[in-house]
PDB file of N, CA and C in Angstrom:
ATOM      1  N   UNK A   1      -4.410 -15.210  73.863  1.00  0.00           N
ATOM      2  CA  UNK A   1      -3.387 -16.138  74.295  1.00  0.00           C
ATOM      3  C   UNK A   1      -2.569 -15.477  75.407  1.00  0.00           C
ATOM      4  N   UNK A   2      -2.502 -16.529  76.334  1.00  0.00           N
ATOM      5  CA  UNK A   2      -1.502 -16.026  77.677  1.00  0.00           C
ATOM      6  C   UNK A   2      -0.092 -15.526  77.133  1.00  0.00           C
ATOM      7  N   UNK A   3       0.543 -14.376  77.953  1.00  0.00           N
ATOM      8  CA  UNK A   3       1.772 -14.181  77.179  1.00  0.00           C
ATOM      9  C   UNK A   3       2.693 -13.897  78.671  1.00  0.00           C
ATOM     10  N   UNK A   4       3.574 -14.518  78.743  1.00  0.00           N
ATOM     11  CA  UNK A   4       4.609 -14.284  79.707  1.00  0.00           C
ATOM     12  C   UNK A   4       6.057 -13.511  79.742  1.00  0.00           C
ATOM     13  N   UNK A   5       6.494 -12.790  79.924  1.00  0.00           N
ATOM     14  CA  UNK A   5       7.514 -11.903  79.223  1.00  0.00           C
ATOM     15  C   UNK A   5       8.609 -11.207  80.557  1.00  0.00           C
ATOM     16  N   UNK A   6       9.515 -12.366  80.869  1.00  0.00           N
ATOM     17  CA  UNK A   6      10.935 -11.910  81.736  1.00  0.00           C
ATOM     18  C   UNK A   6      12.279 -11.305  81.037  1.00  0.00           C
ATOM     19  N   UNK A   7      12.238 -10.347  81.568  1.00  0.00           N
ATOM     20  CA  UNK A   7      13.619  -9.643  82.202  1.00  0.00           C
ATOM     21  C   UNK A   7      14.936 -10.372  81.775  1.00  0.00           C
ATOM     22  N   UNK A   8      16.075 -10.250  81.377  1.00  0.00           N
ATOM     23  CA  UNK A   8      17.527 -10.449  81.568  1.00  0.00           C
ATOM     24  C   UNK A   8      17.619 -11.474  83.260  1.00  0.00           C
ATOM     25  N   UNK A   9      17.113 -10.685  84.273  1.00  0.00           N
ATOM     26  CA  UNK A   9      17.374 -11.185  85.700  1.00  0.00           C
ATOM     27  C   UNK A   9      16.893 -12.171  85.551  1.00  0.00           C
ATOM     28  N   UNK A  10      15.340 -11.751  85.437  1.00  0.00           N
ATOM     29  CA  UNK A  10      14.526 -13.001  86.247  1.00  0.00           C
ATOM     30  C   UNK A  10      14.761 -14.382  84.878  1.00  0.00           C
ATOM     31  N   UNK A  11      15.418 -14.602  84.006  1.00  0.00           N
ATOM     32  CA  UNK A  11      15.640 -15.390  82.909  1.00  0.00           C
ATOM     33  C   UNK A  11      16.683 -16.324  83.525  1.00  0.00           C
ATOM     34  N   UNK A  12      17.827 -15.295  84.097  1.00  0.00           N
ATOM     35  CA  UNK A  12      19.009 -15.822  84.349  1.00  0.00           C
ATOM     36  C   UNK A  12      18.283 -16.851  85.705  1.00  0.00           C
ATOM     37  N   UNK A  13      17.399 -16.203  86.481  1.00  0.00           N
ATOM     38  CA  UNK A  13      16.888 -16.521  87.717  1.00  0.00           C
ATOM     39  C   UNK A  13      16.654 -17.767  87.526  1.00  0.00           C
ATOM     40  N   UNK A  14      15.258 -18.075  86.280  1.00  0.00           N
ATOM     41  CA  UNK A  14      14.623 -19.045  86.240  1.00  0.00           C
ATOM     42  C   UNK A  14      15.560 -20.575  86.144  1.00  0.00           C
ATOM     43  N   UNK A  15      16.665 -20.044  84.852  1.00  0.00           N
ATOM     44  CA  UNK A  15      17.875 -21.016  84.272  1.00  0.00           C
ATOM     45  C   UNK A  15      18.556 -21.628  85.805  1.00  0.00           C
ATOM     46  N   UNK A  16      18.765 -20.490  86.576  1.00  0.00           N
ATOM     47  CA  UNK A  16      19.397 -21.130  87.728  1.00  0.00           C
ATOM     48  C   UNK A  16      18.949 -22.187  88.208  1.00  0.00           C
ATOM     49  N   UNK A  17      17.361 -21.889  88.416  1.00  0.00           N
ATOM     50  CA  UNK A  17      16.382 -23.101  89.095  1.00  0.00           C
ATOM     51  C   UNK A  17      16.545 -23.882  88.631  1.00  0.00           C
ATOM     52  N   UNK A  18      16.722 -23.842  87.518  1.00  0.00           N
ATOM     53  CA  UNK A  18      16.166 -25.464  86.784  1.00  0.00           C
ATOM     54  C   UNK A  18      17.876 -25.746  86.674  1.00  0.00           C
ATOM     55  N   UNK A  19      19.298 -25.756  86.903  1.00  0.00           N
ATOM     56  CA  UNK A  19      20.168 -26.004  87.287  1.00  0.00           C
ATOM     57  C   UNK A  19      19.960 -26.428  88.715  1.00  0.00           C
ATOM     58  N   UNK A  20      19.571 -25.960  89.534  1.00  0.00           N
ATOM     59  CA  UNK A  20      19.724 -26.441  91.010  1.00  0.00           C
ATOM     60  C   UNK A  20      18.702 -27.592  90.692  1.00  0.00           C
ATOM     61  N   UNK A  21      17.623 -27.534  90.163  1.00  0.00           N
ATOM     62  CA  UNK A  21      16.636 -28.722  90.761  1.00  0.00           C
ATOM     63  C   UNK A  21      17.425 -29.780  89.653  1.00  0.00           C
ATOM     64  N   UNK A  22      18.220 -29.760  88.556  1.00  0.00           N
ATOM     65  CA  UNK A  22      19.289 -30.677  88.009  1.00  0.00           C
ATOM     66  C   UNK A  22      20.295 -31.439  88.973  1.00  0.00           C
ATOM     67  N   UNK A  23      20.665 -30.266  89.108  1.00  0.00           N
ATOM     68  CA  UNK A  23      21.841 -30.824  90.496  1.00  0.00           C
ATOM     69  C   UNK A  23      21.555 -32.214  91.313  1.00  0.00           C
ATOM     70  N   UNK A  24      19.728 -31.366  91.821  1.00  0.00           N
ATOM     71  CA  UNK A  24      19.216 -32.355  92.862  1.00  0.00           C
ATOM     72  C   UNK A  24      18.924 -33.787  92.136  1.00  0.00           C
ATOM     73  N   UNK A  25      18.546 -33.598  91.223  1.00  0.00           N
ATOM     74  CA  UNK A  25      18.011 -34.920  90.909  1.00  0.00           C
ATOM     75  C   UNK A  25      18.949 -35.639  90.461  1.00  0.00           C
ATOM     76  N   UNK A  26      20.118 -35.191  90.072  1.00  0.00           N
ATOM     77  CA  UNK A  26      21.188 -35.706  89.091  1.00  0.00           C
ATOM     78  C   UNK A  26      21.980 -36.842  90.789  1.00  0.00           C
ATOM     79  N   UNK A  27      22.130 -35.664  92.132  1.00  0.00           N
ATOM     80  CA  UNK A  27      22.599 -36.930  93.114  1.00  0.00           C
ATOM     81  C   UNK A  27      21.565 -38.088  93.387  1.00  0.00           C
ATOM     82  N   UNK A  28      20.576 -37.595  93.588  1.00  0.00           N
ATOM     83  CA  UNK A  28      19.204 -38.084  94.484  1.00  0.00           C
ATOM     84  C   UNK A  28      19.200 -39.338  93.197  1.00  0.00           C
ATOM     85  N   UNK A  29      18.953 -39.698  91.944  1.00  0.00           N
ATOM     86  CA  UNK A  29      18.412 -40.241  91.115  1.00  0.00           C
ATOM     87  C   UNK A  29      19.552 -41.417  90.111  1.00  0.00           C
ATOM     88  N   UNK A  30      19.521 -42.531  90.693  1.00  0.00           N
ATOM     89  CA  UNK A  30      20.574 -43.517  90.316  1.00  0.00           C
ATOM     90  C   UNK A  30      20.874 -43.659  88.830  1.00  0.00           C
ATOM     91  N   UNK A  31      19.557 -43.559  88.189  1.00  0.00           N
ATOM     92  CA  UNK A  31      20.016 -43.458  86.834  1.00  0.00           C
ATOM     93  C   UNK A  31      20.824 -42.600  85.989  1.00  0.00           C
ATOM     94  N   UNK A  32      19.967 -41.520  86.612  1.00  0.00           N
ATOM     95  CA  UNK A  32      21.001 -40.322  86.026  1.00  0.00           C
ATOM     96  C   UNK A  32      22.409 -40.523  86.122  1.00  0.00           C
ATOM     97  N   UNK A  33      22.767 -40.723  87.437  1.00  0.00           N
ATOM     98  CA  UNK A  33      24.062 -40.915  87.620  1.00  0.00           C
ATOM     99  C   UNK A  33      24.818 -42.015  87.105  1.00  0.00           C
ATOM    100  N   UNK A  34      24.359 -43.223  86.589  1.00  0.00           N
ATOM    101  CA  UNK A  34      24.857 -44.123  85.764  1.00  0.00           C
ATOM    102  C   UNK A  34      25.168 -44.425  85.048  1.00  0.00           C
ATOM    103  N   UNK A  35      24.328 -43.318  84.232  1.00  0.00           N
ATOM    104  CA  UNK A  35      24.297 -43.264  82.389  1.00  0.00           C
ATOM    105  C   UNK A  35      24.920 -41.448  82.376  1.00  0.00           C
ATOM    106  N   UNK A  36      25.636 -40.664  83.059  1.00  0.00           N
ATOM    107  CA  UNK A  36      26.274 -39.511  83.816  1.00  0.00           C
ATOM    108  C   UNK A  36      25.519 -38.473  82.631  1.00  0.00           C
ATOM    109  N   UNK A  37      24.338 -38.366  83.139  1.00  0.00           N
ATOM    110  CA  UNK A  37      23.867 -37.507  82.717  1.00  0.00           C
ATOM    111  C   UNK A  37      24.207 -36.249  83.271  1.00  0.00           C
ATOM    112  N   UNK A  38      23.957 -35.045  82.374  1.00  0.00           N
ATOM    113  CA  UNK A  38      24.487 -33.891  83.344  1.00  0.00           C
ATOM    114  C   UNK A  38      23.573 -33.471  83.813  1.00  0.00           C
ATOM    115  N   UNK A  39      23.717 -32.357  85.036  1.00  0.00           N
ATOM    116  CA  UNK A  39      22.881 -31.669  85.947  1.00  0.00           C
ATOM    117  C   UNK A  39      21.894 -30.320  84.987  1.00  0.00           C
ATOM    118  N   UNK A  40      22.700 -30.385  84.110  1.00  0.00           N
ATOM    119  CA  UNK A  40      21.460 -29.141  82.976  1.00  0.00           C
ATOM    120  C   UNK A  40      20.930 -29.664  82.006  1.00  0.00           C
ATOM    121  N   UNK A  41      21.297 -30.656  81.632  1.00  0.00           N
ATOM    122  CA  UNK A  41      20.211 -31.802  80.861  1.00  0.00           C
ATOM    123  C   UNK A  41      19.205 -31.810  81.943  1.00  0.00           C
ATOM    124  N   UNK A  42      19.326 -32.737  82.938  1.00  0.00           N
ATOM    125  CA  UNK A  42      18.625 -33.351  83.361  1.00  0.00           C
ATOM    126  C   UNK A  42      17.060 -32.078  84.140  1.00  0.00           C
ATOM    127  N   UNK A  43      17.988 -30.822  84.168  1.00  0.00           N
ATOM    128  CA  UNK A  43      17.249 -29.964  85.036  1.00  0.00           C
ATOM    129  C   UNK A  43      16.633 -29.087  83.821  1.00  0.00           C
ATOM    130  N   UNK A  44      17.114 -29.413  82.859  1.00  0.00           N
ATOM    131  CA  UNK A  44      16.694 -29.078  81.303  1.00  0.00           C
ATOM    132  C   UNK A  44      15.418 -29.661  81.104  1.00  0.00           C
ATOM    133  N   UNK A  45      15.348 -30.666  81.492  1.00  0.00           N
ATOM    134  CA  UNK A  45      14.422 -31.618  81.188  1.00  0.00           C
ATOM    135  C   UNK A  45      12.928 -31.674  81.780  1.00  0.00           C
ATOM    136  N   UNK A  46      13.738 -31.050  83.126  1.00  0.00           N
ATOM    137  CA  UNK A  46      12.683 -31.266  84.822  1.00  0.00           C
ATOM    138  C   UNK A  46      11.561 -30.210  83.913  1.00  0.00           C
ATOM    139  N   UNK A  47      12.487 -28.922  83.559  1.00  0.00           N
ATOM    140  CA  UNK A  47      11.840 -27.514  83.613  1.00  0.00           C
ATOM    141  C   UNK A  47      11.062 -27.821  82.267  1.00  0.00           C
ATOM    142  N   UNK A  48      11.126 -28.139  81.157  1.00  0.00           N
ATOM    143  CA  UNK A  48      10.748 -28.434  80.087  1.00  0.00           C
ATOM    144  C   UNK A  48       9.222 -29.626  80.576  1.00  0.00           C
ATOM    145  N   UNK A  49       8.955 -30.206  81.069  1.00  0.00           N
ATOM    146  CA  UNK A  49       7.899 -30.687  81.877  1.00  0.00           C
ATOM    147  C   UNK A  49       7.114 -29.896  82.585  1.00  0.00           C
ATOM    148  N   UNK A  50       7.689 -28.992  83.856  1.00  0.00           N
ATOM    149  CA  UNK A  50       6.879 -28.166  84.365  1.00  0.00           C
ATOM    150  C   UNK A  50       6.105 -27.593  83.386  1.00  0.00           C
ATOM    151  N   UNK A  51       6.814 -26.858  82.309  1.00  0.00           N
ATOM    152  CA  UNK A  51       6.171 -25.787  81.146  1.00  0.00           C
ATOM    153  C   UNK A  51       4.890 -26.378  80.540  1.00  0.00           C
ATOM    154  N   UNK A  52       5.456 -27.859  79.705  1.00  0.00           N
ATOM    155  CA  UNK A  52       4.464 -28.254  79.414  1.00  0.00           C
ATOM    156  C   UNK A  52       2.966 -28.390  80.304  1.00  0.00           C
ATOM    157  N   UNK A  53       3.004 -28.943  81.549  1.00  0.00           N
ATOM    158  CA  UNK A  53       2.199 -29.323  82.241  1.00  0.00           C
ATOM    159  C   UNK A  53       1.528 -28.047  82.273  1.00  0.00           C
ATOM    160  N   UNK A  54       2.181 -26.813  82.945  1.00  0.00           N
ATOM    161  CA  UNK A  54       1.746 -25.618  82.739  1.00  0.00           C
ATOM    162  C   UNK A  54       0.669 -24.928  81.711  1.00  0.00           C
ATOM    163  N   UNK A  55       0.915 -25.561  80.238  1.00  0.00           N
ATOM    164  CA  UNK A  55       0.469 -24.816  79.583  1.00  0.00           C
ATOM    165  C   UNK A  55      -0.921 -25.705  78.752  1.00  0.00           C
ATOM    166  N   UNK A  56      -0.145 -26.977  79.201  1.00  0.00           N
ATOM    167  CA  UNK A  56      -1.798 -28.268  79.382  1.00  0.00           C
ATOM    168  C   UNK A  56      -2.948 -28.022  80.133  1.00  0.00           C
ATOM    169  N   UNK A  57      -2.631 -27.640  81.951  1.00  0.00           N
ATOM    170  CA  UNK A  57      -3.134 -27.750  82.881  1.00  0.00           C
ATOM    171  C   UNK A  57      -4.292 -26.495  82.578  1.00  0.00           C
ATOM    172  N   UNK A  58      -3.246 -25.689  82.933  1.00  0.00           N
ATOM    173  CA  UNK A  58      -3.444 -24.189  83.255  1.00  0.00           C
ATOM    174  C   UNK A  58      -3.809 -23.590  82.098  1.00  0.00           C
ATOM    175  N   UNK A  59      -3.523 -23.477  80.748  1.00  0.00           N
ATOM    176  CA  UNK A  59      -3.346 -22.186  80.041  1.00  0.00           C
ATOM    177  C   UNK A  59      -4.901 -23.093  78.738  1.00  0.00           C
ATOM    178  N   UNK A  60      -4.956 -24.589  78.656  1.00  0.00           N
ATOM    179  CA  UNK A  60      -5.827 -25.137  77.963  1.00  0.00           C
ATOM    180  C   UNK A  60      -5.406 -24.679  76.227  1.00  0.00           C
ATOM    181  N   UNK A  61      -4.130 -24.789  76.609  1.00  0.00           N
ATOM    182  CA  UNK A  61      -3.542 -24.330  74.898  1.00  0.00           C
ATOM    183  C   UNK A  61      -3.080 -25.666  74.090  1.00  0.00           C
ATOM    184  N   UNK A  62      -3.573 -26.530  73.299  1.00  0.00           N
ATOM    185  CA  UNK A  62      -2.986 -27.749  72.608  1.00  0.00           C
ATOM    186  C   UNK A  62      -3.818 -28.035  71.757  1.00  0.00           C
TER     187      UNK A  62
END
């Protein structure tokens, strides 16, 4: 089994991303903003997708 294993930094790093790409979608995306979702939910959410897809696509683990 694939095993992936970050750092303190690169953790804090990753969390950031998926805050900024929240951010983005939270202006860019009418719903969000209607029903005021927040920017770390929503980027909570983004990143929680990537993973999955990740580990569907790529890793053939399910």
């Amino acid at each position: 089994m694939a095993h992936i294993e970050l750092d303190m930094i690169q953790t804090a790093g990753v969390g950031a991303l998926a805050l900024i790409a929240g951010m983005t979608m939270t202006r860019r995306i009418a719903f969000l903003q209607r029903f005021c979702v927040p920017s770390p939910v929503s980027g909570g959410m983004f990143a929680d997708l990537i993973n999955t897809a990740v580990i569907t696509l790529f890793l053939n683990i399910v």
